[in-house]
Protein backbone atom coordinates (compact mmCIF):
# COMPACT_ATOMS: atom_id res chain seq x y z
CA UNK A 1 27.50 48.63 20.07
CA UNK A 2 28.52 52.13 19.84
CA UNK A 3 25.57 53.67 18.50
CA UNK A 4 23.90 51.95 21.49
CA UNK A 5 25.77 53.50 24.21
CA UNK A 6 25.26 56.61 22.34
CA UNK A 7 21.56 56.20 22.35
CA UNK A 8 21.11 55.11 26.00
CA UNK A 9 23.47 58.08 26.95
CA UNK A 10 20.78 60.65 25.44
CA UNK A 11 18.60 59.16 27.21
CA UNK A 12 20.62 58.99 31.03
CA UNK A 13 24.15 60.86 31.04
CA UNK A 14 24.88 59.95 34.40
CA UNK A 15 25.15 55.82 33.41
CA UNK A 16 27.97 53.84 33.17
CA UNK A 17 26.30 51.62 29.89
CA UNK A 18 29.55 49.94 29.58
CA UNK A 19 29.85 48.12 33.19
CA UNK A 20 26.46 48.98 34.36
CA UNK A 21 24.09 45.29 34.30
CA UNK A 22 21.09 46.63 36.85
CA UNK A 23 19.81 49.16 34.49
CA UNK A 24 16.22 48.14 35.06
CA UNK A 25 16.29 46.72 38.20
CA UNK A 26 18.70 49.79 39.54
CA UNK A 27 15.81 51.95 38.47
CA UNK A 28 18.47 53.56 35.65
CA UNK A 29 15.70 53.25 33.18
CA UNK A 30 12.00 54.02 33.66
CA UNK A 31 9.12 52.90 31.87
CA UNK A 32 8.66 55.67 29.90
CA UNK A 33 12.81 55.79 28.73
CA UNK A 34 12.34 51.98 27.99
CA UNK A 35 9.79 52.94 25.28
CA UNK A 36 11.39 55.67 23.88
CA UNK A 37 14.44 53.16 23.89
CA UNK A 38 12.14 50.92 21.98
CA UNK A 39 11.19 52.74 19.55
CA UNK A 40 14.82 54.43 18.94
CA UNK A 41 16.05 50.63 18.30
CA UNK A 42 14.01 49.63 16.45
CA UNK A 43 14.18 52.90 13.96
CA UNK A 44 17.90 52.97 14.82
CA UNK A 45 18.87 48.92 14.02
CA UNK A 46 16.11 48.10 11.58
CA UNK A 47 14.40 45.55 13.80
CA UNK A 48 10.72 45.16 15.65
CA UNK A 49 11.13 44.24 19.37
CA UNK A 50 8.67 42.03 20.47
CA UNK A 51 6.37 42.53 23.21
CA UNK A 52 7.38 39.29 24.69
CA UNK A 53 10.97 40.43 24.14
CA UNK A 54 10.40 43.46 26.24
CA UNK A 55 11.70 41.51 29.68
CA UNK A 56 14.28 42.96 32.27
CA UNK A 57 16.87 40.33 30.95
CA UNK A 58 17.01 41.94 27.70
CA UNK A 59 17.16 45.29 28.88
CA UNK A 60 19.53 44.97 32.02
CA UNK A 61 22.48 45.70 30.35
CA UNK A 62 23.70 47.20 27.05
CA UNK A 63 25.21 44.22 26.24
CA UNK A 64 21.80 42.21 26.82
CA UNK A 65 20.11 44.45 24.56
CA UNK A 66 23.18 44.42 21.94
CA UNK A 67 22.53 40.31 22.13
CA UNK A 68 18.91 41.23 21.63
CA UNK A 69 19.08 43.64 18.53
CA UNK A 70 21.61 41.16 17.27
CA UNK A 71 18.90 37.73 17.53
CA UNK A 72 16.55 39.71 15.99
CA UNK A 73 18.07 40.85 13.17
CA UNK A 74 19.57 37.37 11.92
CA UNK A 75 15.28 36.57 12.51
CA UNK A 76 14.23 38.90 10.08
């Protein structure tokens, strides 16, 4: 989870990842920082996100996505 904060801090300083569960719908994270994020992930935890899995509820909160990373890698 660690590595994720780190991540999502490169890509907005200014966020609190670790209480913060509006980052999509707060407007924390563009469209164009959610595929970067995507593509960091996925490099980053060894997993392929889905286009179906690409949903505000997975990408909300750090935590969401953590849950996410972590569904898809026990899938693989």
């Amino acid at each position: 989870m660690e590595r994720l904060i780190e991540i999502l801090s490169d890509l907005n300083p200014d966020v609190d990842y670790k209480t913060c569960t509006d980052l999509i719908d707060g407007h924390y994270l563009d469209s164009l920082s959610i595929l970067s994020l995507i593509a960091e992930l996925e490099d980053e935890f060894d997993v392929v996100i889905p286009t179906v899995e690409i949903i505000p509820n997975n990408f909300n909160s750090a935590e969401a996505m953590w849950k996410m990373i972590n569904r898809l890698q026990e899938e693989e």
